[in-house]
C-alpha atoms as a PDB file:
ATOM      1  CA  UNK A   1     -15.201  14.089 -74.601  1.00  0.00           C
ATOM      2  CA  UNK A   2     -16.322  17.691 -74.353  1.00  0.00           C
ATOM      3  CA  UNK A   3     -14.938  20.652 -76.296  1.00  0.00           C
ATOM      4  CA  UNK A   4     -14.860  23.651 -73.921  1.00  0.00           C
ATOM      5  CA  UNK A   5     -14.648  24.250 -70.118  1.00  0.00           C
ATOM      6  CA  UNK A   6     -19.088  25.083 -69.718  1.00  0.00           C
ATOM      7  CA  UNK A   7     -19.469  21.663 -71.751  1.00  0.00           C
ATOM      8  CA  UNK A   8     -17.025  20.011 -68.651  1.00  0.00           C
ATOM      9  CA  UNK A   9     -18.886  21.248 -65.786  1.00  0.00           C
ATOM     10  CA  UNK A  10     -22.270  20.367 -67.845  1.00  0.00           C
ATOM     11  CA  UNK A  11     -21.243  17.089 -68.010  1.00  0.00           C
ATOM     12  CA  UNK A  12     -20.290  16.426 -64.703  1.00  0.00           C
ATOM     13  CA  UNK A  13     -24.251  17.755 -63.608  1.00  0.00           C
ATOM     14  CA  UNK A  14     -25.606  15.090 -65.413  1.00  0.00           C
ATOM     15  CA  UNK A  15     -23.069  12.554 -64.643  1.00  0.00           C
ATOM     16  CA  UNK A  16     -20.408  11.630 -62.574  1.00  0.00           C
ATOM     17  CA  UNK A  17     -17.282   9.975 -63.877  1.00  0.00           C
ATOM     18  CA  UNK A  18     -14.598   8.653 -62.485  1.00  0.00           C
ATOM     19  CA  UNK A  19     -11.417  11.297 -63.642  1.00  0.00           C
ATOM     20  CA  UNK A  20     -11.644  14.258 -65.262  1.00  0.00           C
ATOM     21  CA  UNK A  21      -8.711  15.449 -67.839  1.00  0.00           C
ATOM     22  CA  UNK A  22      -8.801  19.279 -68.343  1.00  0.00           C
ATOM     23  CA  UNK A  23      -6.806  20.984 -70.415  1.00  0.00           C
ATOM     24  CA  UNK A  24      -5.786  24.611 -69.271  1.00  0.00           C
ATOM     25  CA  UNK A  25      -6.117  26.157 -72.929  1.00  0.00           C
ATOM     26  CA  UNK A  26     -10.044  25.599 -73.686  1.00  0.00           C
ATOM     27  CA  UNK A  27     -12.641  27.484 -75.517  1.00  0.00           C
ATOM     28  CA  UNK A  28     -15.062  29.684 -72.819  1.00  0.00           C
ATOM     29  CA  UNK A  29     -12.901  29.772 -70.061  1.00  0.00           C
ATOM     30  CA  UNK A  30      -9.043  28.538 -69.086  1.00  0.00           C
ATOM     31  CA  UNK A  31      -8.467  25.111 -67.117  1.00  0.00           C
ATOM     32  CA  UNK A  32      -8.321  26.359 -63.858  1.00  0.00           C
ATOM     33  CA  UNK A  33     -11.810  28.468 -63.946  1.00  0.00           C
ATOM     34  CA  UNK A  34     -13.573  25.275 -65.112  1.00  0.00           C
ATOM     35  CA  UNK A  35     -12.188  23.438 -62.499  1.00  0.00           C
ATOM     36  CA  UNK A  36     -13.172  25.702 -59.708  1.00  0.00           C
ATOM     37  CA  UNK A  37     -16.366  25.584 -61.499  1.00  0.00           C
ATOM     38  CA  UNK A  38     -16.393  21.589 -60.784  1.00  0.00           C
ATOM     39  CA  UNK A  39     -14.872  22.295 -57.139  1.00  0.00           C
ATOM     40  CA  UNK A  40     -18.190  23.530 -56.631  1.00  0.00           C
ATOM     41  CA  UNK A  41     -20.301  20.794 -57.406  1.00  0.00           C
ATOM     42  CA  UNK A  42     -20.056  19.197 -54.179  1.00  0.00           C
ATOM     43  CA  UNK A  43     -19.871  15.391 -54.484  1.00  0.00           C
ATOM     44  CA  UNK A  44     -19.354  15.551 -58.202  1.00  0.00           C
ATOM     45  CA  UNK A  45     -16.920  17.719 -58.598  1.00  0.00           C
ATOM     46  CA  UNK A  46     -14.757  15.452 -55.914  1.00  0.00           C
ATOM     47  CA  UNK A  47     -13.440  13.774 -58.539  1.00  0.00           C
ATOM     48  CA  UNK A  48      -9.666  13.650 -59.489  1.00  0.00           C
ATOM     49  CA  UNK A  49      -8.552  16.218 -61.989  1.00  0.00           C
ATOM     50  CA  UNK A  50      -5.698  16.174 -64.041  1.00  0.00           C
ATOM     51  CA  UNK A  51      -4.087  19.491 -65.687  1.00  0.00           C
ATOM     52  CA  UNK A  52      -3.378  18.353 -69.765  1.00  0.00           C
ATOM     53  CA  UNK A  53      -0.840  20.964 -71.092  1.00  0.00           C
ATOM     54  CA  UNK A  54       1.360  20.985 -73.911  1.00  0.00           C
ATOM     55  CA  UNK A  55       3.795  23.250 -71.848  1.00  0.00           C
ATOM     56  CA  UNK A  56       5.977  22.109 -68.958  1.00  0.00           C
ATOM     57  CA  UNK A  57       4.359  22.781 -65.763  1.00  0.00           C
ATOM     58  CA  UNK A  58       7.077  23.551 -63.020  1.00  0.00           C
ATOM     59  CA  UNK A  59       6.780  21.166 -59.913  1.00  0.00           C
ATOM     60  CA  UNK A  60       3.312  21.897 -57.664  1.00  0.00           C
ATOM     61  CA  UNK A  61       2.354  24.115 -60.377  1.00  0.00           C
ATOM     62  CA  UNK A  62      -0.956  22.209 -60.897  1.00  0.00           C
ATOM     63  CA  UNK A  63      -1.164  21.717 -57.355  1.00  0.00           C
ATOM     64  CA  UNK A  64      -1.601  25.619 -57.199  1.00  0.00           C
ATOM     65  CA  UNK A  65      -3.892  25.770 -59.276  1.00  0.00           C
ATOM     66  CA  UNK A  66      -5.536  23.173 -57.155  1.00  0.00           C
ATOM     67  CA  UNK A  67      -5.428  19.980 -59.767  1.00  0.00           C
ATOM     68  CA  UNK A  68      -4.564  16.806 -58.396  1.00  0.00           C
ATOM     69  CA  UNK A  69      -1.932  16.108 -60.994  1.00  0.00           C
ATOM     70  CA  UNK A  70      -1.234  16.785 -64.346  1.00  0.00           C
ATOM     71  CA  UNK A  71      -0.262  14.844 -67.497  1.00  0.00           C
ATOM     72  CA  UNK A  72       1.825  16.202 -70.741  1.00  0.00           C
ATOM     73  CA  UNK A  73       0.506  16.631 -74.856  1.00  0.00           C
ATOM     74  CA  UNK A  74       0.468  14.268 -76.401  1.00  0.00           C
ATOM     75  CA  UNK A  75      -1.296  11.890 -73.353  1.00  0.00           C
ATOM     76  CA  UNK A  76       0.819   8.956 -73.359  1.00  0.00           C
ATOM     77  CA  UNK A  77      -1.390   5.439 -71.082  1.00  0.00           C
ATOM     78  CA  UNK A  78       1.991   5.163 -68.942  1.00  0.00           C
ATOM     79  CA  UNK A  79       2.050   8.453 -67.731  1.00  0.00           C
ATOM     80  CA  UNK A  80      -1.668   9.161 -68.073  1.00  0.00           C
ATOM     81  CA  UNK A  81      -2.120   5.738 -65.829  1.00  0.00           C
ATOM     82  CA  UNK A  82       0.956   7.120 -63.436  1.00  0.00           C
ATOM     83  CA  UNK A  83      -0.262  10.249 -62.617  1.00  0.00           C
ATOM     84  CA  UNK A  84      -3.798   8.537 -61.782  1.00  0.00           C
ATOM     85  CA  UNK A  85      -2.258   6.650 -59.221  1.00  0.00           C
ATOM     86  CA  UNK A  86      -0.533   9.248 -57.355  1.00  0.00           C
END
């Protein structure tokens, strides 16, 4: 668990992991920055990214914004392990 978008992409040099949750309201930079930040990583930042947002997100909203899914506050393991899957 990291507290800001620089600490995510930090992370993910050092390691890789297996899924990444973002959230798009973080301290240093917004969701979708960091995660273009990751995009860039090459074979790291391949990993599957989920948007977390306490707001709705309208269909292929997080899609746009080039996530690869996104899960609703507060995370719930059904829907966190559904949207996974997809």
């Amino acid at each position: 668990i990291v507290g800001s978008g620089p600490e995510a992409v930090a992370a993910l040099m050092r390691r890789p992991f297996d899924a990444v949750l973002l959230d798009l309201t973080l301290p240093g930079m917004h969701g979708a920055a960091a995660l273009k930040e990751i995009r860039a990583l090459g074979p790291r930042g391949a990993v599957p990214v989920l948007a977390v947002t306490a707001r709705v997100l309208k269909d292929g909203e997080a899609a746009a914004l080039g996530f690869d899914g996104h899960v609703p506050k507060p995370i719930d393991a059904r829907t966190l392990y559904r949207a996974l899957m997809e």
